[in-house]
C-alpha atoms as a PDB file:
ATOM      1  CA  UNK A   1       4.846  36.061 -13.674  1.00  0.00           C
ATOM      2  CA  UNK A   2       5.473  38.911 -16.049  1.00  0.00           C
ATOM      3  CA  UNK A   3       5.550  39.442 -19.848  1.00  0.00           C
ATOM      4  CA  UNK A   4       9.384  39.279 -19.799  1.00  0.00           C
ATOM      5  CA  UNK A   5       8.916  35.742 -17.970  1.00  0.00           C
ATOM      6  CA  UNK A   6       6.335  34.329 -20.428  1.00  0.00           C
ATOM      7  CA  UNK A   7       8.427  35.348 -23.207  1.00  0.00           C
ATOM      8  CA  UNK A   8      11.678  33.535 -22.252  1.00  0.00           C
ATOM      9  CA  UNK A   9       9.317  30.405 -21.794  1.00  0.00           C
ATOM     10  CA  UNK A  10       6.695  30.512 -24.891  1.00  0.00           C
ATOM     11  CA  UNK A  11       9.129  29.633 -27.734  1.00  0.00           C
ATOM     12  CA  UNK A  12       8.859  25.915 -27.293  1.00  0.00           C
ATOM     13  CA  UNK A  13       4.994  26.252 -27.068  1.00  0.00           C
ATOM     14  CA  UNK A  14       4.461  28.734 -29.682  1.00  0.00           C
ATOM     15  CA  UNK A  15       6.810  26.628 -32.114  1.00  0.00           C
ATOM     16  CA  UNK A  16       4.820  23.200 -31.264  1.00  0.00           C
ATOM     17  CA  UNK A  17       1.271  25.094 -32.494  1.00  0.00           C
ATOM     18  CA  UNK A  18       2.897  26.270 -35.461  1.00  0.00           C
ATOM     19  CA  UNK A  19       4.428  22.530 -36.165  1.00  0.00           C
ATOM     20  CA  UNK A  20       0.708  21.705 -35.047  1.00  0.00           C
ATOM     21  CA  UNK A  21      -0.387  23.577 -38.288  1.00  0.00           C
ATOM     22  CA  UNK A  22       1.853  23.548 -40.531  1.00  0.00           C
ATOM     23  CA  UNK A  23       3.215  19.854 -40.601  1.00  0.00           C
ATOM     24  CA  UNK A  24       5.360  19.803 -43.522  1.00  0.00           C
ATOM     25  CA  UNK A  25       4.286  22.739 -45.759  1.00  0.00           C
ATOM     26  CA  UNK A  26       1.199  25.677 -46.089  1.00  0.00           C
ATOM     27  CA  UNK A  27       0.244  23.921 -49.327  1.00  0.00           C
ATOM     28  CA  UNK A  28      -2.949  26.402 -49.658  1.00  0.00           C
ATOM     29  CA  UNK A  29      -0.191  29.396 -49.183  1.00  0.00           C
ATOM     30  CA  UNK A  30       2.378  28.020 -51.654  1.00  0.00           C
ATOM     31  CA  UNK A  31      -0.092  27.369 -54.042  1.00  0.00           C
ATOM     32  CA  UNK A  32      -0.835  30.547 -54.690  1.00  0.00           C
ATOM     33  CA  UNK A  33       2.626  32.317 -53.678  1.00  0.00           C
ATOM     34  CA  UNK A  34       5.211  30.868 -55.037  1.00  0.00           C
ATOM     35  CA  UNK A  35       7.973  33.284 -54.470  1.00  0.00           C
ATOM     36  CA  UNK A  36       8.591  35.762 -51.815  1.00  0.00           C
ATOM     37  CA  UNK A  37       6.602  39.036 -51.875  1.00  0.00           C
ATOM     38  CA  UNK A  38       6.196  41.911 -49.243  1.00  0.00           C
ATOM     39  CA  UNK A  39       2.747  42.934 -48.376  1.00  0.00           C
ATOM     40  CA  UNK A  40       1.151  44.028 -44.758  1.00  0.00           C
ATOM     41  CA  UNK A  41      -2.006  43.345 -43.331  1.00  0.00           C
ATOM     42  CA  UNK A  42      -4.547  45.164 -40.553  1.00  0.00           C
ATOM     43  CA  UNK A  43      -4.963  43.672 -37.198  1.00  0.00           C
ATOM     44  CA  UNK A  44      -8.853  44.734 -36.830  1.00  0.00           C
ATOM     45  CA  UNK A  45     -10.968  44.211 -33.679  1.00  0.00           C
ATOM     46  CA  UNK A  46     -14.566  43.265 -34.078  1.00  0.00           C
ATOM     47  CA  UNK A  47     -15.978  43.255 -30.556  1.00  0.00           C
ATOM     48  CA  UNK A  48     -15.150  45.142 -27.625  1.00  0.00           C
ATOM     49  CA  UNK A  49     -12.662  44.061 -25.158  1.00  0.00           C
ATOM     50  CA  UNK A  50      -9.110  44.100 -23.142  1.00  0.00           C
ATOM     51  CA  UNK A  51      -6.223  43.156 -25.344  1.00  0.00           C
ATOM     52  CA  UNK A  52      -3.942  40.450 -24.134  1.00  0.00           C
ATOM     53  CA  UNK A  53      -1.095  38.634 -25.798  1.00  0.00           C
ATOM     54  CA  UNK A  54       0.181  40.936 -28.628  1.00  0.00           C
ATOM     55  CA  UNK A  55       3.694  39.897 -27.760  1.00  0.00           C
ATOM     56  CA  UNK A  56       2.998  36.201 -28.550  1.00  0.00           C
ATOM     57  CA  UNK A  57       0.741  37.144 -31.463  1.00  0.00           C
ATOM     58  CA  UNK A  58       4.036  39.521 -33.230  1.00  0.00           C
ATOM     59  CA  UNK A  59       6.358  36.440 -31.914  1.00  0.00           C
ATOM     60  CA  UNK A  60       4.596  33.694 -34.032  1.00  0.00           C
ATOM     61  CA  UNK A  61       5.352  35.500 -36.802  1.00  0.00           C
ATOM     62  CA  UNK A  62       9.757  36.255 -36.143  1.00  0.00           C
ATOM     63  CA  UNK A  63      10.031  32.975 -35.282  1.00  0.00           C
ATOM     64  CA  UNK A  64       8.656  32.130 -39.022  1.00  0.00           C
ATOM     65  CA  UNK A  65      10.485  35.088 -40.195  1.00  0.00           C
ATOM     66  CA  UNK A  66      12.762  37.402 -38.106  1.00  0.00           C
ATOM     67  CA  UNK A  67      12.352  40.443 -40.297  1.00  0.00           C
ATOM     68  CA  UNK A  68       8.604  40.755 -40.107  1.00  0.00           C
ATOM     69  CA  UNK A  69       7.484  44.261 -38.950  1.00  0.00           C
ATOM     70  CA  UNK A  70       4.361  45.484 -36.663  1.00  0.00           C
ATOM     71  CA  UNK A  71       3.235  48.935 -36.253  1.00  0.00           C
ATOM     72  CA  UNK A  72       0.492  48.346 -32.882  1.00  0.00           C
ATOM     73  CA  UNK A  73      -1.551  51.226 -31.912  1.00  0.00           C
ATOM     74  CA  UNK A  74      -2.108  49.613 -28.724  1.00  0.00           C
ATOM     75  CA  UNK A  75      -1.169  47.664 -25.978  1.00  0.00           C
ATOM     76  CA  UNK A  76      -2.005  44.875 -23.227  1.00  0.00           C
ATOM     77  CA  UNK A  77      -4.190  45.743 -21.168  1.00  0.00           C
ATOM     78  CA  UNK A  78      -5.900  48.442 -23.286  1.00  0.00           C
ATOM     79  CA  UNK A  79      -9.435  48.641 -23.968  1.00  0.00           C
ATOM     80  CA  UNK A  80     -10.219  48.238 -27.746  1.00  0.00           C
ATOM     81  CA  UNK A  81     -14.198  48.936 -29.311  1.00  0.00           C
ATOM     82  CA  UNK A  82     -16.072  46.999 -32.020  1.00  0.00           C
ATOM     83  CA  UNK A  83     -14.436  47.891 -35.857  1.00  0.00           C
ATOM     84  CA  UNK A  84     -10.861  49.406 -34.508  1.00  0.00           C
ATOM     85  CA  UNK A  85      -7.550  48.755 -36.233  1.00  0.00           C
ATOM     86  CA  UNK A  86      -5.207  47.491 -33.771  1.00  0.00           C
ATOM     87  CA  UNK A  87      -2.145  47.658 -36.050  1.00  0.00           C
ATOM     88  CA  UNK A  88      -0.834  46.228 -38.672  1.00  0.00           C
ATOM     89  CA  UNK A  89       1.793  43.379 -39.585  1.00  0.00           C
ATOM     90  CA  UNK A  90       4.382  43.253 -42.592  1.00  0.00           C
ATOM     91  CA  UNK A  91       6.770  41.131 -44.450  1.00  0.00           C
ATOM     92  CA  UNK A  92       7.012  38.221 -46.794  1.00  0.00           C
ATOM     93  CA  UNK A  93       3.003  37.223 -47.556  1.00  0.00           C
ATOM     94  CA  UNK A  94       3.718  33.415 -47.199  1.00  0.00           C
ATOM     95  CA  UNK A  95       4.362  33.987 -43.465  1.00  0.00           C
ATOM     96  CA  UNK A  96       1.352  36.417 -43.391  1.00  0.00           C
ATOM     97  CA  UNK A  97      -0.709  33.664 -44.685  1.00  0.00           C
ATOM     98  CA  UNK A  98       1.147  30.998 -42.773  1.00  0.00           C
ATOM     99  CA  UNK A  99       0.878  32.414 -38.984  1.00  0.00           C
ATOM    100  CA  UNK A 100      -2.338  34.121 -39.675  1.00  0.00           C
ATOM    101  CA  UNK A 101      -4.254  31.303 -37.432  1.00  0.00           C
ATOM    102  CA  UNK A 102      -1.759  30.450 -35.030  1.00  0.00           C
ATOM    103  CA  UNK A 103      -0.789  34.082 -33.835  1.00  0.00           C
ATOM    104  CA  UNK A 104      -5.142  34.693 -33.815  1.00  0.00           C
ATOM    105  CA  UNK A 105      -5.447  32.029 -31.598  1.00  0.00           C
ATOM    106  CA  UNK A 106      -2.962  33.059 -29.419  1.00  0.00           C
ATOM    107  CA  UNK A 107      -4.494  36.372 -29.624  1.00  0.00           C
ATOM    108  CA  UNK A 108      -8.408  35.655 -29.003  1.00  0.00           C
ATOM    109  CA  UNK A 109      -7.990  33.673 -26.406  1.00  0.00           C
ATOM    110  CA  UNK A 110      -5.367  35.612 -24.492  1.00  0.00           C
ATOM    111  CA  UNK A 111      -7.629  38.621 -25.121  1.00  0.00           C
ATOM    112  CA  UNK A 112     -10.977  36.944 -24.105  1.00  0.00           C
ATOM    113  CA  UNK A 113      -9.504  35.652 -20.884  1.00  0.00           C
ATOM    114  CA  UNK A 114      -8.623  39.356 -20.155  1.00  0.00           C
ATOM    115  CA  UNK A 115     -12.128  40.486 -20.950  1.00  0.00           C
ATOM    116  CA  UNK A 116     -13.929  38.245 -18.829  1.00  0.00           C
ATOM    117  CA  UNK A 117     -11.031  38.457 -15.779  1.00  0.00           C
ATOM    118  CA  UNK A 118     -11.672  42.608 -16.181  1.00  0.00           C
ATOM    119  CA  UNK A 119     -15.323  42.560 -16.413  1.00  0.00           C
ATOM    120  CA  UNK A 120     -15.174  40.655 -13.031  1.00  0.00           C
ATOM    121  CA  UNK A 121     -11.953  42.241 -11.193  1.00  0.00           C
ATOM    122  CA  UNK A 122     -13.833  45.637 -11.507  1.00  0.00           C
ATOM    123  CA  UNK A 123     -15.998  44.273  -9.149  1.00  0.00           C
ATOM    124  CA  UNK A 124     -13.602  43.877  -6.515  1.00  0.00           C
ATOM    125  CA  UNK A 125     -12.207  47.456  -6.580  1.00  0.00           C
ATOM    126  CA  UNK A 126     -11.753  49.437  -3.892  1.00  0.00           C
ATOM    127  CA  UNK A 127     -11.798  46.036  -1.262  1.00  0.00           C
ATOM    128  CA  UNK A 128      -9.403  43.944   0.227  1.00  0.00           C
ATOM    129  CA  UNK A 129     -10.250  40.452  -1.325  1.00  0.00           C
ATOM    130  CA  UNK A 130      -8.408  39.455  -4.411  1.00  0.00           C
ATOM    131  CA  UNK A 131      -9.644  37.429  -7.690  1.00  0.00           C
ATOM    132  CA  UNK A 132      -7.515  34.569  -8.037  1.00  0.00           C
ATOM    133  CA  UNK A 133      -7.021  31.998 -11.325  1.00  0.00           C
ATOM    134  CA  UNK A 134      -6.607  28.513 -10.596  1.00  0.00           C
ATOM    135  CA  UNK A 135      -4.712  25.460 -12.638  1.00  0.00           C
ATOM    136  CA  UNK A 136      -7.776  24.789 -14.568  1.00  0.00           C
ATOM    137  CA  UNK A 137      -6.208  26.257 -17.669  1.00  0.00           C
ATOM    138  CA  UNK A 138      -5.524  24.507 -21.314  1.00  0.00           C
ATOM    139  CA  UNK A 139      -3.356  22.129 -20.994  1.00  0.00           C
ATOM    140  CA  UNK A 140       0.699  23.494 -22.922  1.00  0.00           C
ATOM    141  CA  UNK A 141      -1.086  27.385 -22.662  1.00  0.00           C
ATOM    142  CA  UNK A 142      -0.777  27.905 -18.726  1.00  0.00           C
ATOM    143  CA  UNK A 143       1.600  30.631 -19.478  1.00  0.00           C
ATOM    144  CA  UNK A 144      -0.426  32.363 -21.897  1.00  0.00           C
ATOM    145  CA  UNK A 145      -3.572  32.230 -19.441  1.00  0.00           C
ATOM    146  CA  UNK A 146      -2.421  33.277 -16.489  1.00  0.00           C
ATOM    147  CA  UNK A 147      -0.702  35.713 -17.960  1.00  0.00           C
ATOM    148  CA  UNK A 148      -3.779  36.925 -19.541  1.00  0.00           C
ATOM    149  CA  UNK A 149      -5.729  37.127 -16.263  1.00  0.00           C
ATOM    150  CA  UNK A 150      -3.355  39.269 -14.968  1.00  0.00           C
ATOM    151  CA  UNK A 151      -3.621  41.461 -17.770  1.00  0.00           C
ATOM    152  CA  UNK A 152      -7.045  41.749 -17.136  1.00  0.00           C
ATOM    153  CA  UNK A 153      -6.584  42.684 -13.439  1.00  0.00           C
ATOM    154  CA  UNK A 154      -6.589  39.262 -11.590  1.00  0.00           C
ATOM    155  CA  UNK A 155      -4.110  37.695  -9.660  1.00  0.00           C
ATOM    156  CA  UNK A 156      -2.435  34.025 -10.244  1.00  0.00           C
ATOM    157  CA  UNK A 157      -2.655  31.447  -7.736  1.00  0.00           C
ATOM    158  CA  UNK A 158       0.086  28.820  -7.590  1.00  0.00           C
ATOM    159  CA  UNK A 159       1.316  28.605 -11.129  1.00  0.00           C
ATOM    160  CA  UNK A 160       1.822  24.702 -10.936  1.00  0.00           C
ATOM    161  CA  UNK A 161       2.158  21.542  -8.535  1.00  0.00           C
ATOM    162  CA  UNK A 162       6.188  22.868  -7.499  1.00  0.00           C
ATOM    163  CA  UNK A 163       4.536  26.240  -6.809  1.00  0.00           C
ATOM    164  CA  UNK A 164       2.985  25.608  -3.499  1.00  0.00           C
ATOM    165  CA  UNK A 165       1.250  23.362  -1.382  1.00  0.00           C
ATOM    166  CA  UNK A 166      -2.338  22.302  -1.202  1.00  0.00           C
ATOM    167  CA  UNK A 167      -3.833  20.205   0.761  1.00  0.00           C
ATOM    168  CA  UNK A 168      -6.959  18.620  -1.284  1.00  0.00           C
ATOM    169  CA  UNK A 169      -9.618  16.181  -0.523  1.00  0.00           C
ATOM    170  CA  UNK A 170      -7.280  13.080  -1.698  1.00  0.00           C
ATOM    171  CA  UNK A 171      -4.021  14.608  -0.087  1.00  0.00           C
ATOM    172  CA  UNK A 172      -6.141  14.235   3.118  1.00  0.00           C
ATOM    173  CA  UNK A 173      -6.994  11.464   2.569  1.00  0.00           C
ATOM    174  CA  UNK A 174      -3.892  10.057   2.038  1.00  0.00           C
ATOM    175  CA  UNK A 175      -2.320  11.163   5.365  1.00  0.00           C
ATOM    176  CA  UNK A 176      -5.446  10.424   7.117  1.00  0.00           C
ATOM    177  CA  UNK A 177      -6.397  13.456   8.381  1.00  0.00           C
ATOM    178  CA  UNK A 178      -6.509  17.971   7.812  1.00  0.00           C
ATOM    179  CA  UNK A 179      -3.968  17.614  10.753  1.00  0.00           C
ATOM    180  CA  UNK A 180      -1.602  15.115   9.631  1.00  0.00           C
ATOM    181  CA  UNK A 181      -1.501  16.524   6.362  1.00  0.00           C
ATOM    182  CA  UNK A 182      -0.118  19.762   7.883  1.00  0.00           C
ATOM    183  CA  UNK A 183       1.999  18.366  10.382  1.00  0.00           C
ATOM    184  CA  UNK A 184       3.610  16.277   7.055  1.00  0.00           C
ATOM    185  CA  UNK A 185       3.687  19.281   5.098  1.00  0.00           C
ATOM    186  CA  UNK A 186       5.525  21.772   7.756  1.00  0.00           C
ATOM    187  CA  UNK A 187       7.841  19.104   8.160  1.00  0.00           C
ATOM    188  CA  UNK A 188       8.786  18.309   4.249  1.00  0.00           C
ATOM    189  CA  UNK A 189       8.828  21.513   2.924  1.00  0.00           C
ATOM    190  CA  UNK A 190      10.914  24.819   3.248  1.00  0.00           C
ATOM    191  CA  UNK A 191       9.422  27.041   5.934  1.00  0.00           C
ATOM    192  CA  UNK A 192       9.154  29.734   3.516  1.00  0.00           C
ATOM    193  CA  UNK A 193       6.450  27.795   2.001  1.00  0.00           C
ATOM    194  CA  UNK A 194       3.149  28.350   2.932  1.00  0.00           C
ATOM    195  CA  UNK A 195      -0.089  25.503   3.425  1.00  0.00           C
ATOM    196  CA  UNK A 196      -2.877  26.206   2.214  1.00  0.00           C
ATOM    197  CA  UNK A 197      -6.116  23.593   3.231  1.00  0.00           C
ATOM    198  CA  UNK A 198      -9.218  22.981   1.283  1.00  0.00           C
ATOM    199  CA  UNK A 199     -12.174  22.655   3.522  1.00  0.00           C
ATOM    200  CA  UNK A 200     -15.750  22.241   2.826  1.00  0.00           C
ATOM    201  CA  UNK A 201     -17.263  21.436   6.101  1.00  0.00           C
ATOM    202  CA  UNK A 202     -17.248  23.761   9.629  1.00  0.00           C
ATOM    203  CA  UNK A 203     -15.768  20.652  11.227  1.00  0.00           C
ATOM    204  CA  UNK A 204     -12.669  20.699   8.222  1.00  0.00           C
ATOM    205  CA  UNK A 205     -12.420  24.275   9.347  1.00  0.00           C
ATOM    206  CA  UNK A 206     -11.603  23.879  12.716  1.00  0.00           C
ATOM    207  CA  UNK A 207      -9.307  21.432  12.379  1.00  0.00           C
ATOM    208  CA  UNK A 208      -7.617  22.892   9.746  1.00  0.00           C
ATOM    209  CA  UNK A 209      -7.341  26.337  12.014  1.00  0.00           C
ATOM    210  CA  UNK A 210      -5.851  24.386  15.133  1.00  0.00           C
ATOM    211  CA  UNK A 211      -3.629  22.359  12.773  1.00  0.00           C
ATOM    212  CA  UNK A 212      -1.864  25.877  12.250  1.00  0.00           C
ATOM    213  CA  UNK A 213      -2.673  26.706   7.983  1.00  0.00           C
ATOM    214  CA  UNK A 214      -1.868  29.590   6.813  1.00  0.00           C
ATOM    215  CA  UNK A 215      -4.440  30.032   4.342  1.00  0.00           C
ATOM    216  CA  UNK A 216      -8.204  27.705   4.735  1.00  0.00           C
ATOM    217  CA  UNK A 217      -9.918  27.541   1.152  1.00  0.00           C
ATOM    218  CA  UNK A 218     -13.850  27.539   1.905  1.00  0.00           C
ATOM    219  CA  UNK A 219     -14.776  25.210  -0.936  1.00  0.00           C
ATOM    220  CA  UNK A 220     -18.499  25.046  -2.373  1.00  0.00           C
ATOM    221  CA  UNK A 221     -19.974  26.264   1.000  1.00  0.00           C
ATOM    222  CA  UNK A 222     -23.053  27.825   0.938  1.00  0.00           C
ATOM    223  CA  UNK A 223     -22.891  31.921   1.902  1.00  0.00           C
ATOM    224  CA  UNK A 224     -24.258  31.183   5.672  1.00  0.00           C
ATOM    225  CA  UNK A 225     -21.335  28.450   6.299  1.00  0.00           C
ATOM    226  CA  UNK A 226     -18.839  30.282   4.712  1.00  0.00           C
ATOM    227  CA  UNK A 227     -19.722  33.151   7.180  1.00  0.00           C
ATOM    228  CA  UNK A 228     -19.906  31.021  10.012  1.00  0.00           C
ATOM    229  CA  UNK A 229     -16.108  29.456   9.155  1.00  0.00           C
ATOM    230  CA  UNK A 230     -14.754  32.580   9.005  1.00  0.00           C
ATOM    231  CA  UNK A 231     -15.979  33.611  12.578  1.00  0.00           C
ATOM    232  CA  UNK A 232     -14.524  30.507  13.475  1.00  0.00           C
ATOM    233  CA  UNK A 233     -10.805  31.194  11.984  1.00  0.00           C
ATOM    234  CA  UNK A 234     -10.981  34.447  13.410  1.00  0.00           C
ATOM    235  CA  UNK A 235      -7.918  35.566  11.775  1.00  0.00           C
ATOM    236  CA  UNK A 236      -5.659  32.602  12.540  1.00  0.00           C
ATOM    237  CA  UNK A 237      -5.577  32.068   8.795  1.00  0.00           C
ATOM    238  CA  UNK A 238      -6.082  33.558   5.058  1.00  0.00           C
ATOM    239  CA  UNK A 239      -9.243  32.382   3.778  1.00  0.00           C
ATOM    240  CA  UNK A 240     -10.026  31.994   0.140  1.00  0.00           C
ATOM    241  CA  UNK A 241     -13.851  31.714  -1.178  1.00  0.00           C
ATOM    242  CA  UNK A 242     -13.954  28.627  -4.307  1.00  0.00           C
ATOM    243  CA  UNK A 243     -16.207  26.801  -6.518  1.00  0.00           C
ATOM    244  CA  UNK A 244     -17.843  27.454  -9.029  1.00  0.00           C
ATOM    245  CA  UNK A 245     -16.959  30.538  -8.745  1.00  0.00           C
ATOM    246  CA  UNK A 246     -18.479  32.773 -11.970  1.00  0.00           C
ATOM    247  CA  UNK A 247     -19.276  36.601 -13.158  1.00  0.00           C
ATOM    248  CA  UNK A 248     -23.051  35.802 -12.296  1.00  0.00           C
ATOM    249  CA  UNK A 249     -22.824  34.828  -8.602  1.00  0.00           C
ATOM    250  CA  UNK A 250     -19.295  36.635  -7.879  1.00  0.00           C
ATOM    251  CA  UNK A 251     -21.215  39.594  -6.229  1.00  0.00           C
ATOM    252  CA  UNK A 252     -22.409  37.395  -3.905  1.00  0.00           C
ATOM    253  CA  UNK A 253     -18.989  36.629  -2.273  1.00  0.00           C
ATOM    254  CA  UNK A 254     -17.390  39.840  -1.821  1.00  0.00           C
ATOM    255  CA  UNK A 255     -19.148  40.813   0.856  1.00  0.00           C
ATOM    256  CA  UNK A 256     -17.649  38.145   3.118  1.00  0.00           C
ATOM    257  CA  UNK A 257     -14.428  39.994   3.259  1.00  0.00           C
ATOM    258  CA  UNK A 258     -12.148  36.930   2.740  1.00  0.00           C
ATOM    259  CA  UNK A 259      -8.621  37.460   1.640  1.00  0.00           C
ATOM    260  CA  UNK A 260      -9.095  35.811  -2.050  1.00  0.00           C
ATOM    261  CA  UNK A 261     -11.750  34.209  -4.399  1.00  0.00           C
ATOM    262  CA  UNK A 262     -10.422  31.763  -6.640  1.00  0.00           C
ATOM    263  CA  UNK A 263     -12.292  31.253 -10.208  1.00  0.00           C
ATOM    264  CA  UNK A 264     -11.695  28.592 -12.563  1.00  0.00           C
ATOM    265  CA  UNK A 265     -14.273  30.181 -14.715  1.00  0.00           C
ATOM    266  CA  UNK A 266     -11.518  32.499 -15.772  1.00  0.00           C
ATOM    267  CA  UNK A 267      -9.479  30.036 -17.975  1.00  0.00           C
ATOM    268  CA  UNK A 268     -11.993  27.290 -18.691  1.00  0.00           C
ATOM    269  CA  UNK A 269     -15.219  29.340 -19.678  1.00  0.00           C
ATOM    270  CA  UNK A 270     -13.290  32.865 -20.969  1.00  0.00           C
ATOM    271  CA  UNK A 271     -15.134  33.336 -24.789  1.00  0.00           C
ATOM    272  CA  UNK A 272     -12.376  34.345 -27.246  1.00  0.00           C
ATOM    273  CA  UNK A 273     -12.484  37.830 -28.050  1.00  0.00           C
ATOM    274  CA  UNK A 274     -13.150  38.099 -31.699  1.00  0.00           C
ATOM    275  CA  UNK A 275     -10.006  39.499 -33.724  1.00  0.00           C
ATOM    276  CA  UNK A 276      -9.275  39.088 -37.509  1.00  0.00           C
ATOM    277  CA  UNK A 277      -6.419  39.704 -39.936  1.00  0.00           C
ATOM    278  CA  UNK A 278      -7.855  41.570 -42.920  1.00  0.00           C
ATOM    279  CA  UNK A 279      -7.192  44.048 -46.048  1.00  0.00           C
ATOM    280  CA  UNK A 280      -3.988  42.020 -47.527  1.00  0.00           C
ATOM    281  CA  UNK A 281      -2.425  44.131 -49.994  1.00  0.00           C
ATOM    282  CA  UNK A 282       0.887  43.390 -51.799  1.00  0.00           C
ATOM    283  CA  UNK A 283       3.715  46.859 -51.285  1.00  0.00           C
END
């Protein structure tokens, strides 16, 4: 997924949050502006961090108003330090006032989920593994978040449930075993597709490995089993490292040499990175 793609697909969501906030009227805003008015205001940072999401944060405000104007000094992706003026926004003060929260909380998180995906994809430079996002994102701001973590220098995993196939605990369940889950999946979906398994014992390995997946997920093993499973696949498979998976223990995991560690830390535990709209002045 790229910007281009998150754009043609955030409308809908971007307009619900701003019908989230503004139900029928800004009553605060048209209390004290009754009539239209141009004035700009300063996009300030006020904590370090990787910027994510300035696209969706200058679209909340066209869709109010199409002739709002932005003059950004940066850019996705760029670093920005503690008391920095990102850019600054103008047009009619009403939708200033109006989108001020919805296009900040767009912002911050976007932004935080690219500081905390950077501050642990640096540790994977230079190696073969890659850091990997899962679906544990906010539910109606997938798009947003995975976006973000590439920003930040991850990669996404399957972007939803039509995206690719894995085989969970309950999927295996359901067919009764790792093997005729995979013989079920090669024979339902395109051959394109790939299977992925989710293992957690040495014995779930194995099976999975003769059953012919293409990638085995190593999931909440401890560092001595993990090594041990991937002796056993010996290459007849991907392998992906997950569970509670964090910047803490992260370190921990590279070393194995799998092909991917997946993080749902990424989306669900990212801190916002703290952003403000300040210095309103009427022109």
């Amino acid at each position: 997924m790229n910007d281009i793609t998150m754009l043609m697909n955030a409308d809908e969501f971007i307009l619900s949050a701003l019908r989230e906030d503004i139900s029928s009227e800004d009553v605060t805003t048209n209390a004290v502006m009754r009539e239209y008015r141009k004035g700009t205001v300063d996009l300030i940072c006020k904590e370090d961090g990787v910027l994510a999401g300035l696209d969706v944060f200058m679209r909340v405000f066209t869709l109010l108003d199409s002739k709002t104007e932005f003059e950004m000094d940066f850019k996705d992706g760029d670093e920005v330090k503690n008391g920095e003026k990102i850019g600054t926004v103008t047009g009619d003060i009403r939708v200033l006032l109006s989108g001020e929260r919805t296009a900040l909380n767009y912002l911050q998180r976007m932004s935080g989920i690219a500081t905390y995906t950077s501050s642990i994809a640096k540790l994977f430079e230079g190696g073969k593994t890659k850091l990997l996002d899962t679906r544990k994102t906010t539910p109606n701001m997938r798009i947003f978040e995975k976006y973000a973590v590439k920003v930040g220098g991850g990669h996404n995993h399957r972007y939803n449930l039509s995206d690719g196939i894995l085989l969970k605990d309950n999927h295996i369940a359901a067919a009764g075993s790792i093997t005729k889950a995979v013989e079920m999946a090669k024979e339902y979906a395109p051959f394109v597709r790939k299977i992925e398994v989710e293992t957690e014992t040495l014995d779930m390995v194995r099976e999975a490995a003769d059953a012919g997946a293409d990638i085995i997920m190593l999931d909440n093993m401890s560092h001595d089993t993990m090594r041990e499973a991937i002796r056993i696949i010996d290459g007849r498979a991907e392998t992906e490292c997950s569970g509670n998976v964090t910047r803490e223990n992260v370190a921990k995991l590279i070393d194995l040499g799998v092909d991917y560690i997946s993080s749902g830390a990424l989306t669900h535990s990212a801190p916002i990175l703290d952003l403000s709209l300040k210095n309103l002045r009427e022109i």
